[in-house]
C-alpha atoms as a PDB file:
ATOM      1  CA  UNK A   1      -5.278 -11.592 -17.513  1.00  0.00           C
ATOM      2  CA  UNK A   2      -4.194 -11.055 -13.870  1.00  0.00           C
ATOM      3  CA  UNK A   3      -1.377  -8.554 -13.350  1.00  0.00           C
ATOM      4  CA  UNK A   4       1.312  -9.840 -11.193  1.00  0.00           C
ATOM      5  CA  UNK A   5       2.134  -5.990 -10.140  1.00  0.00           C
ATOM      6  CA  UNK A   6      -1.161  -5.797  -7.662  1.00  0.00           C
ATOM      7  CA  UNK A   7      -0.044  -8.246  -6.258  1.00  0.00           C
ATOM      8  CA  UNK A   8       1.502  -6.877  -3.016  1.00  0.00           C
ATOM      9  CA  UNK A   9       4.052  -9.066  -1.081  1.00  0.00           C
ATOM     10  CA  UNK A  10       5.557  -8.383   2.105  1.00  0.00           C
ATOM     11  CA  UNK A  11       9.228  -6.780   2.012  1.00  0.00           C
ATOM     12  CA  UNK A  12      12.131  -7.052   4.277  1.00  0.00           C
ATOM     13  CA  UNK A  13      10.685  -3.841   6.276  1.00  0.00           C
ATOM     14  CA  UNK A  14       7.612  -4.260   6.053  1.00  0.00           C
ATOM     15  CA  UNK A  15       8.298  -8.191   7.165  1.00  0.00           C
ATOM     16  CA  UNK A  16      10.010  -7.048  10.309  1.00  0.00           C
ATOM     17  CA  UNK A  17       7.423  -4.284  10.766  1.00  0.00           C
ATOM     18  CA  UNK A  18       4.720  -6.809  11.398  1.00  0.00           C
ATOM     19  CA  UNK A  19       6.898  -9.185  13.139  1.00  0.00           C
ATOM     20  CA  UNK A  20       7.556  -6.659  16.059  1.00  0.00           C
ATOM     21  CA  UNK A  21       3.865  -5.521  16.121  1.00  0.00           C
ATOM     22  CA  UNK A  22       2.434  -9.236  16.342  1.00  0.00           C
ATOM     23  CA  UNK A  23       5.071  -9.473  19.072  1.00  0.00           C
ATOM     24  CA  UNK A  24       4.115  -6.638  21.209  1.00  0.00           C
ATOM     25  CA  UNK A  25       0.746  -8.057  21.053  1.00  0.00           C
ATOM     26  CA  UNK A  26       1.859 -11.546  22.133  1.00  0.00           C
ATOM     27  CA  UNK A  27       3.629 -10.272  24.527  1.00  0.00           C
ATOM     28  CA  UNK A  28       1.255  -8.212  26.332  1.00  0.00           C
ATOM     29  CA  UNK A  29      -1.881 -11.012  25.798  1.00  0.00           C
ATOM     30  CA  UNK A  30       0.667 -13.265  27.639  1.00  0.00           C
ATOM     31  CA  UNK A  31       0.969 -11.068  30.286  1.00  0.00           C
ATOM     32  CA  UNK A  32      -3.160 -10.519  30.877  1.00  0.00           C
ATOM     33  CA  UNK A  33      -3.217 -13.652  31.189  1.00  0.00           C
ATOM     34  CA  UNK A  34      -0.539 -14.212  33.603  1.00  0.00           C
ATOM     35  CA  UNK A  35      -1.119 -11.080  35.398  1.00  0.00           C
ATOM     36  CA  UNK A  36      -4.670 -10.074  34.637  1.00  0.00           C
ATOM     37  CA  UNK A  37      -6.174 -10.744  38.145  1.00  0.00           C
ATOM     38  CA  UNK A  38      -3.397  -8.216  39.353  1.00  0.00           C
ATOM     39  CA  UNK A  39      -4.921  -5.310  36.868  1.00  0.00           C
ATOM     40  CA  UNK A  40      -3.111  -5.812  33.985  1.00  0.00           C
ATOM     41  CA  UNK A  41      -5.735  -6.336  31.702  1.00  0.00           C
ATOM     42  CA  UNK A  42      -6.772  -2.337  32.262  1.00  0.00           C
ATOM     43  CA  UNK A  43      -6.906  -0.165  29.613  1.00  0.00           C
ATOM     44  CA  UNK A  44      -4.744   2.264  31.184  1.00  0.00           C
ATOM     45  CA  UNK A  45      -1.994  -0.138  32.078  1.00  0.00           C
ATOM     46  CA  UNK A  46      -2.227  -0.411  27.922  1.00  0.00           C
ATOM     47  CA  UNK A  47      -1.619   3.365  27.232  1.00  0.00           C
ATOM     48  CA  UNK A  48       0.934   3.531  30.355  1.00  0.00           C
ATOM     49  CA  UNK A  49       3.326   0.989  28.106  1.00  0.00           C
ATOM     50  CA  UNK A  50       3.414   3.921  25.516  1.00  0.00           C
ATOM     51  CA  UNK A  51       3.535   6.733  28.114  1.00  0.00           C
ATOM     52  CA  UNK A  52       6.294   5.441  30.153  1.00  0.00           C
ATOM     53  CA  UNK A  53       8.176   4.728  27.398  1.00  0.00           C
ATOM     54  CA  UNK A  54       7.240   7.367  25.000  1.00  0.00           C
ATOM     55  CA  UNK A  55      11.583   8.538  25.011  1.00  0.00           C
ATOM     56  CA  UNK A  56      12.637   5.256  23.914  1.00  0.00           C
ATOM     57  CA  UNK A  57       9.878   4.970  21.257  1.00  0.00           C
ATOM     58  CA  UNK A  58      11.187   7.965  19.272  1.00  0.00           C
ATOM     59  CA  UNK A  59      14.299   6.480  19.638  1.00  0.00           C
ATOM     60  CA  UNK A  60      13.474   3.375  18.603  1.00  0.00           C
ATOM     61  CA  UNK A  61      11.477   4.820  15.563  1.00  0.00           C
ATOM     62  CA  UNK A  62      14.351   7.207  14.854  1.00  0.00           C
ATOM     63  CA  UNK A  63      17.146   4.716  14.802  1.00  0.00           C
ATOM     64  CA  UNK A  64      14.854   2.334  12.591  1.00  0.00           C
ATOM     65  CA  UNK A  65      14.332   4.905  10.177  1.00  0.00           C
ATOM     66  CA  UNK A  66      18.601   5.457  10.046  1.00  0.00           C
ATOM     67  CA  UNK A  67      19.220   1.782   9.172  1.00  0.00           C
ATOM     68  CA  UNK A  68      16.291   1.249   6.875  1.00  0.00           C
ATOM     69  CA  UNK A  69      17.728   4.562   4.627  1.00  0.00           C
ATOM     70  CA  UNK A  70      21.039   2.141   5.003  1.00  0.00           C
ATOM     71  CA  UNK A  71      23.247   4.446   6.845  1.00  0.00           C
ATOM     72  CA  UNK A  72      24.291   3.341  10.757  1.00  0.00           C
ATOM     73  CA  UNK A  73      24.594   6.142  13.754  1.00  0.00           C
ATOM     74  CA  UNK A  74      26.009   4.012  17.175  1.00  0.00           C
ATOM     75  CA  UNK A  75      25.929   7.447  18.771  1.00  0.00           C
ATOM     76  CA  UNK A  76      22.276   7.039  20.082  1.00  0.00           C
ATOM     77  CA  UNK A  77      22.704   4.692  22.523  1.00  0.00           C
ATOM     78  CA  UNK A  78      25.168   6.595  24.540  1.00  0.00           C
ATOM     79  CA  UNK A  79      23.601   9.311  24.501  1.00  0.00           C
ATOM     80  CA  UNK A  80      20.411   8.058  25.647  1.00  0.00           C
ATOM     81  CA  UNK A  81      22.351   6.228  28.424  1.00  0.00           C
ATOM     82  CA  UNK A  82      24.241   9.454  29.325  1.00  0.00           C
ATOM     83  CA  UNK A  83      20.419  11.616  29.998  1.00  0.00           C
ATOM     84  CA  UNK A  84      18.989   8.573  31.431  1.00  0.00           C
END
């Protein structure tokens, strides 16, 4: 008898999770292939899309965690444009 508890299904988070990963993926195989004969396909061009924007990652990562714990802070995003 198969227990429907091991059964692991995708949920809302975890959905969107995977949604922006497989989109950051698309994204940059789209643009090796429209921009791969200018260098794009490097591996350093790769790491320089975390490097470059290693500020608004954590920002990103920090405002996801906020609104996935349910509570909302608009406060970020001024003060990120403000030091910018």
């Amino acid at each position: 008898m198969k227990d429907k508890t091991m059964k692991k299904k995708l949920d809302g988070n975890s959905f969107l999770l995977v949604v922006t990963i497989a989109l950051f993926f698309a994204m940059y195989i789209i643009g090796i292939i429209m921009f791969g004969d200018r260098g794009f396909a490097k591996v350093q061009n790769f790491l320089n899309l975390f490097i470059s924007n290693a500020g608004l990652i954590v920002v990103a990562t920090g405002m996801t965690i906020v609104m996935i714990t349910g509570g909302i802070d608009i406060s970020v995003g001024s003060v990120v444009a403000w030091c910018v």
